[in-house]
Protein backbone atom coordinates (compact mmCIF):
# COMPACT_ATOMS: atom_id res chain seq x y z
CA UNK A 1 41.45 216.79 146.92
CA UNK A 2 45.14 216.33 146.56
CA UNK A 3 45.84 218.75 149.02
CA UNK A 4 47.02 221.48 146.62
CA UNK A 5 45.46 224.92 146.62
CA UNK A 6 44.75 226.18 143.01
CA UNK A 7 42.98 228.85 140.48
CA UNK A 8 39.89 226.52 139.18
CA UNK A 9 37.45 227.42 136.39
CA UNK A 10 34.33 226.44 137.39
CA UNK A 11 31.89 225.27 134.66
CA UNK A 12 27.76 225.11 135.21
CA UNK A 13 26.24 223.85 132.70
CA UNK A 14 23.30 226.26 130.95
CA UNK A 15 21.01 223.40 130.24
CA UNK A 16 19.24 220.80 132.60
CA UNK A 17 20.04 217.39 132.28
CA UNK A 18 16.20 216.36 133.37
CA UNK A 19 14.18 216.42 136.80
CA UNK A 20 15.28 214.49 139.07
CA UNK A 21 14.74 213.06 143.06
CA UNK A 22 17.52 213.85 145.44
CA UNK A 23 17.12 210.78 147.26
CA UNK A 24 15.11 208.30 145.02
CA UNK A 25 13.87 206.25 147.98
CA UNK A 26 11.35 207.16 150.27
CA UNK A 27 12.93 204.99 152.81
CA UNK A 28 16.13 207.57 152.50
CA UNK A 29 14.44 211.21 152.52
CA UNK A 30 17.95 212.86 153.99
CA UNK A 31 19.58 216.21 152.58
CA UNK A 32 23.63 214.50 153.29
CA UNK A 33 24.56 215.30 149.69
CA UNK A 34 27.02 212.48 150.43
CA UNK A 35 24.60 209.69 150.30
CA UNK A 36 21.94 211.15 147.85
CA UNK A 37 21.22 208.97 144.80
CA UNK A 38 21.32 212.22 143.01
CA UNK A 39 25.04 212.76 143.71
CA UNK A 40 26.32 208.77 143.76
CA UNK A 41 23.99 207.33 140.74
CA UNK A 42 23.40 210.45 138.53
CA UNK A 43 25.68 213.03 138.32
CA UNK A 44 28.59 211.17 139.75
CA UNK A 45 26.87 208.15 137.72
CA UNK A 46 25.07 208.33 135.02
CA UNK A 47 26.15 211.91 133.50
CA UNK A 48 30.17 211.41 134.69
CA UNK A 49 30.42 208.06 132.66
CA UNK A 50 28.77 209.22 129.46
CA UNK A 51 31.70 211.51 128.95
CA UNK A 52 34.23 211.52 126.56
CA UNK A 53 37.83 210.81 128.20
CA UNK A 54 39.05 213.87 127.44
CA UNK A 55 36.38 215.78 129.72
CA UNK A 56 36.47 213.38 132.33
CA UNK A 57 40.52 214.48 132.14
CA UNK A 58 39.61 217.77 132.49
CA UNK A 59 37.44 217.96 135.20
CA UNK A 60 38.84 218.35 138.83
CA UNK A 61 38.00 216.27 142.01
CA UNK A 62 37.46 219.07 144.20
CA UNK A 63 36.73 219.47 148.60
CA UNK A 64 33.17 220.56 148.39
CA UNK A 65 31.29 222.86 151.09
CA UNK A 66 28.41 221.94 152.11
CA UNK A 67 27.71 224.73 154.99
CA UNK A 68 23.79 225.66 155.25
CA UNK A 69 21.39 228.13 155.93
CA UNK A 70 18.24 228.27 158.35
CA UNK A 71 16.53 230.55 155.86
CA UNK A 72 16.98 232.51 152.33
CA UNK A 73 16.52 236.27 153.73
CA UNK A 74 20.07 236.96 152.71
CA UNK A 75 22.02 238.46 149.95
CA UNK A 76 24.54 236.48 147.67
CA UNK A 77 27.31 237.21 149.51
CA UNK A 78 26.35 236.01 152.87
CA UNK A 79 25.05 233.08 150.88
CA UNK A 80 28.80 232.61 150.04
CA UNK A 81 30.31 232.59 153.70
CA UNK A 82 27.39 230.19 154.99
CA UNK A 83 28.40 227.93 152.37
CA UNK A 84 32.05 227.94 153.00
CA UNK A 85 30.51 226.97 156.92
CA UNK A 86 30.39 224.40 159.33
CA UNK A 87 26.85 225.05 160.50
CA UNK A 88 24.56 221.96 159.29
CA UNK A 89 21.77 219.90 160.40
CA UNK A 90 22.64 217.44 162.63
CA UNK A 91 25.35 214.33 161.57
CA UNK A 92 24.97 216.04 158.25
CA UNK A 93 28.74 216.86 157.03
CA UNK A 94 30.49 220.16 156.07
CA UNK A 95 32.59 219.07 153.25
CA UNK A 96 31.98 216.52 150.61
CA UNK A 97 35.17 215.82 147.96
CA UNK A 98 33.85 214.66 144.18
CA UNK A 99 33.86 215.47 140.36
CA UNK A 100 30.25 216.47 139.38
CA UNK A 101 28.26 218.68 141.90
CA UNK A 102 25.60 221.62 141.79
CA UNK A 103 25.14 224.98 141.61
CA UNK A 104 25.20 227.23 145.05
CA UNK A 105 22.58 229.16 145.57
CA UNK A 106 25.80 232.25 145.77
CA UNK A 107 26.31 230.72 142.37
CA UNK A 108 22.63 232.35 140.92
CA UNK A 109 22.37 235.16 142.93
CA UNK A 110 26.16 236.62 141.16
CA UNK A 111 25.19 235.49 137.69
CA UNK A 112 22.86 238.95 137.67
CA UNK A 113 23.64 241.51 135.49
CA UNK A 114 23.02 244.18 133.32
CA UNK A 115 21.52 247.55 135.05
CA UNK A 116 19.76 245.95 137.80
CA UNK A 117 22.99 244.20 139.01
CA UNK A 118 23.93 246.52 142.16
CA UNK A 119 20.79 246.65 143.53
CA UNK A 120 20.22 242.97 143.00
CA UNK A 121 23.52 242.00 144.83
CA UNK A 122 22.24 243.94 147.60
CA UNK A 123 18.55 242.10 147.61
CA UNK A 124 18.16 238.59 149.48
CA UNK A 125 17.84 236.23 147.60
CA UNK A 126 14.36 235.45 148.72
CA UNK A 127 12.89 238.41 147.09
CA UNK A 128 15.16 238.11 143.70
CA UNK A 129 11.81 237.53 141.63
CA UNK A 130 10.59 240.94 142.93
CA UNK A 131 13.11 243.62 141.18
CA UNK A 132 14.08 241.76 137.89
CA UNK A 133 17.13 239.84 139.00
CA UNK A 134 16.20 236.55 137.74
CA UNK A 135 15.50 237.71 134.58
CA UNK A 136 18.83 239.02 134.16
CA UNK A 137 20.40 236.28 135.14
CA UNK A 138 21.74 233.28 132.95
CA UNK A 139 21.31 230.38 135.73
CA UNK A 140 17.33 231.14 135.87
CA UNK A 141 15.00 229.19 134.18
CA UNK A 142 11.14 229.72 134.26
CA UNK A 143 8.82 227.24 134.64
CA UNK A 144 10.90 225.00 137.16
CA UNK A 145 12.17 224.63 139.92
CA UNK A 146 16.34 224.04 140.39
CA UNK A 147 18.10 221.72 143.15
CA UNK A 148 20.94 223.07 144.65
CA UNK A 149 23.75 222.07 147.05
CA UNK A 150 23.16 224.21 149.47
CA UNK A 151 21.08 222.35 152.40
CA UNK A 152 18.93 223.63 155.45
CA UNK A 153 20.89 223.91 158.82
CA UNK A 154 17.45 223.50 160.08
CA UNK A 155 16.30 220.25 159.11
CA UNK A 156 16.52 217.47 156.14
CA UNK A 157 15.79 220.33 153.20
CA UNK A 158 18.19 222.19 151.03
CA UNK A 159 18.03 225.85 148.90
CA UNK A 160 16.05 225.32 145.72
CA UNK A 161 15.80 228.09 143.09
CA UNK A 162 11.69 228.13 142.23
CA UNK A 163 10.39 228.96 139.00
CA UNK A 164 9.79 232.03 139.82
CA UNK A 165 13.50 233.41 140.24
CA UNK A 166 13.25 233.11 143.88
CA UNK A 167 15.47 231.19 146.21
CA UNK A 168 13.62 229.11 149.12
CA UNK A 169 13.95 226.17 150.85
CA UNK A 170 12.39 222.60 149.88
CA UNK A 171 11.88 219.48 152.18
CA UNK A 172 13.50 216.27 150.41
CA UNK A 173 10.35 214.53 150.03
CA UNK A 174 10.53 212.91 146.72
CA UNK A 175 10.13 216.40 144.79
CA UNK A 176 11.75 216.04 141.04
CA UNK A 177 13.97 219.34 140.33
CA UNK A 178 16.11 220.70 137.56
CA UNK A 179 19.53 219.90 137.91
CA UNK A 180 22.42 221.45 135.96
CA UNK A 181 25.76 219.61 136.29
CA UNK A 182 28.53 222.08 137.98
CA UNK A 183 32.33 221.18 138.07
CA UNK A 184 35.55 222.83 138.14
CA UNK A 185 38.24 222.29 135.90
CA UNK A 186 41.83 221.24 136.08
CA UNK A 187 44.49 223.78 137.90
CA UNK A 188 46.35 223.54 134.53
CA UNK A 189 43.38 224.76 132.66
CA UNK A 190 43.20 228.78 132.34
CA UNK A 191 40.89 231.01 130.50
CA UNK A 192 43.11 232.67 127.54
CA UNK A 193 40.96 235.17 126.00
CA UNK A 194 37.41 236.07 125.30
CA UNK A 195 35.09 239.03 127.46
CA UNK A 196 32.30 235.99 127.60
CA UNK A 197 30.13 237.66 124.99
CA UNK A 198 28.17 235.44 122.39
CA UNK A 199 30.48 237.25 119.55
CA UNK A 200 33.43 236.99 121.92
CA UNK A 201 33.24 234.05 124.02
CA UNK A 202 35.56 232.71 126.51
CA UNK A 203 38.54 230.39 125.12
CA UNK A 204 40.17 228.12 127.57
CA UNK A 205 43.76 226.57 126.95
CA UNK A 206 46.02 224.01 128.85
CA UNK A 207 48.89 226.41 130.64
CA UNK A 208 52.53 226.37 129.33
């Protein structure tokens, strides 16, 4: 937000933090991730002040992109350039600048691995429940449904990731979803060693 372009780790969290409304009023049903009650008075809220000072230090206030998709019949990757957009539904805006934000639906669709990731980076995300990519994929969780940032150029929805592994899109209509808290660190902070194993995990350091 400074204007600076830097190398950012970005952090999602593994757990959920709780279900939660995007808007919390029923006089307010909009998908502007701007104005949602689930940006402004819980993750930007609630979960950003009950941090320590040192992670609040850590964490970067980062531009945002908030381009959208009419549907989810595409494959991560195309996921990634309609996010990095400017098509939206109307007065909705491409670009929001904050601390605490979510996952993109990119985001789960690249966290597949093992064997199966190939032909899974080649599958639309729509149909990710249908040749094991979910359940090689960290960011899934079963039995719920996932908000994320991504919202419908179409109308006042956004991209949710159901319970069943599959990405679709969900009508803000006072709907409580998982939500994982996803930031990205300081320019200054760099990943020093580790493959990202659970016997060899990342380690992250300040930079000389």
């Amino acid at each position: 937000s400074d204007g600076n372009i830097g190398s950012h780790i970005k952090l999602i969290r593994n757990e959920s933090i709780g279900n939660y409304d995007w808007s919390g009023s029923s006089s307010n049903r909009s998908s502007d991730w701007t104005k949602s009650t689930l940006n402004t008075n819980i993750l930007n809220g609630t979960y950003y002040n009950g941090l320590s000072t040192e992670a609040k230090d850590m964490i970067s206030s980062i531009i945002w992109n908030l381009g959208g998709r009419a549907d989810t019949n595409a494959t991560s990757n195309t996921f990634y350039i309609a996010e990095r957009g400017t098509l939206v539904y109307s007065g909705r805006p491409t670009t929001w600048t904050g601390k605490i934000g979510l996952m993109y639906p990119s985001d789960f669709g690249f966290a597949v691995g093992g064997n199966v990731r190939e032909t899974c980076l080649n599958t639309n995300l729509y149909n990710y429940n249908t040749k094991n990519c979910h359940t090689n994929g960290w960011l899934h969780l079963s039995g719920t449904n996932q908000w994320t940032l991504m919202p419908n150029s179409a109308n006042r929805g956004t991209s949710v990731i159901l319970s069943n592994g599959a990405i679709a899109n969900s009508m803000i209509n006072g709907a409580n979803y998982v939500i994982k808290p996803t930031l990205y660190l300081n320019s200054n902070i760099i990943l020093s060693s580790g493959t990202g194993t659970t016997t060899d995990p990342f380690i992250l350091s300040y930079k000389n």
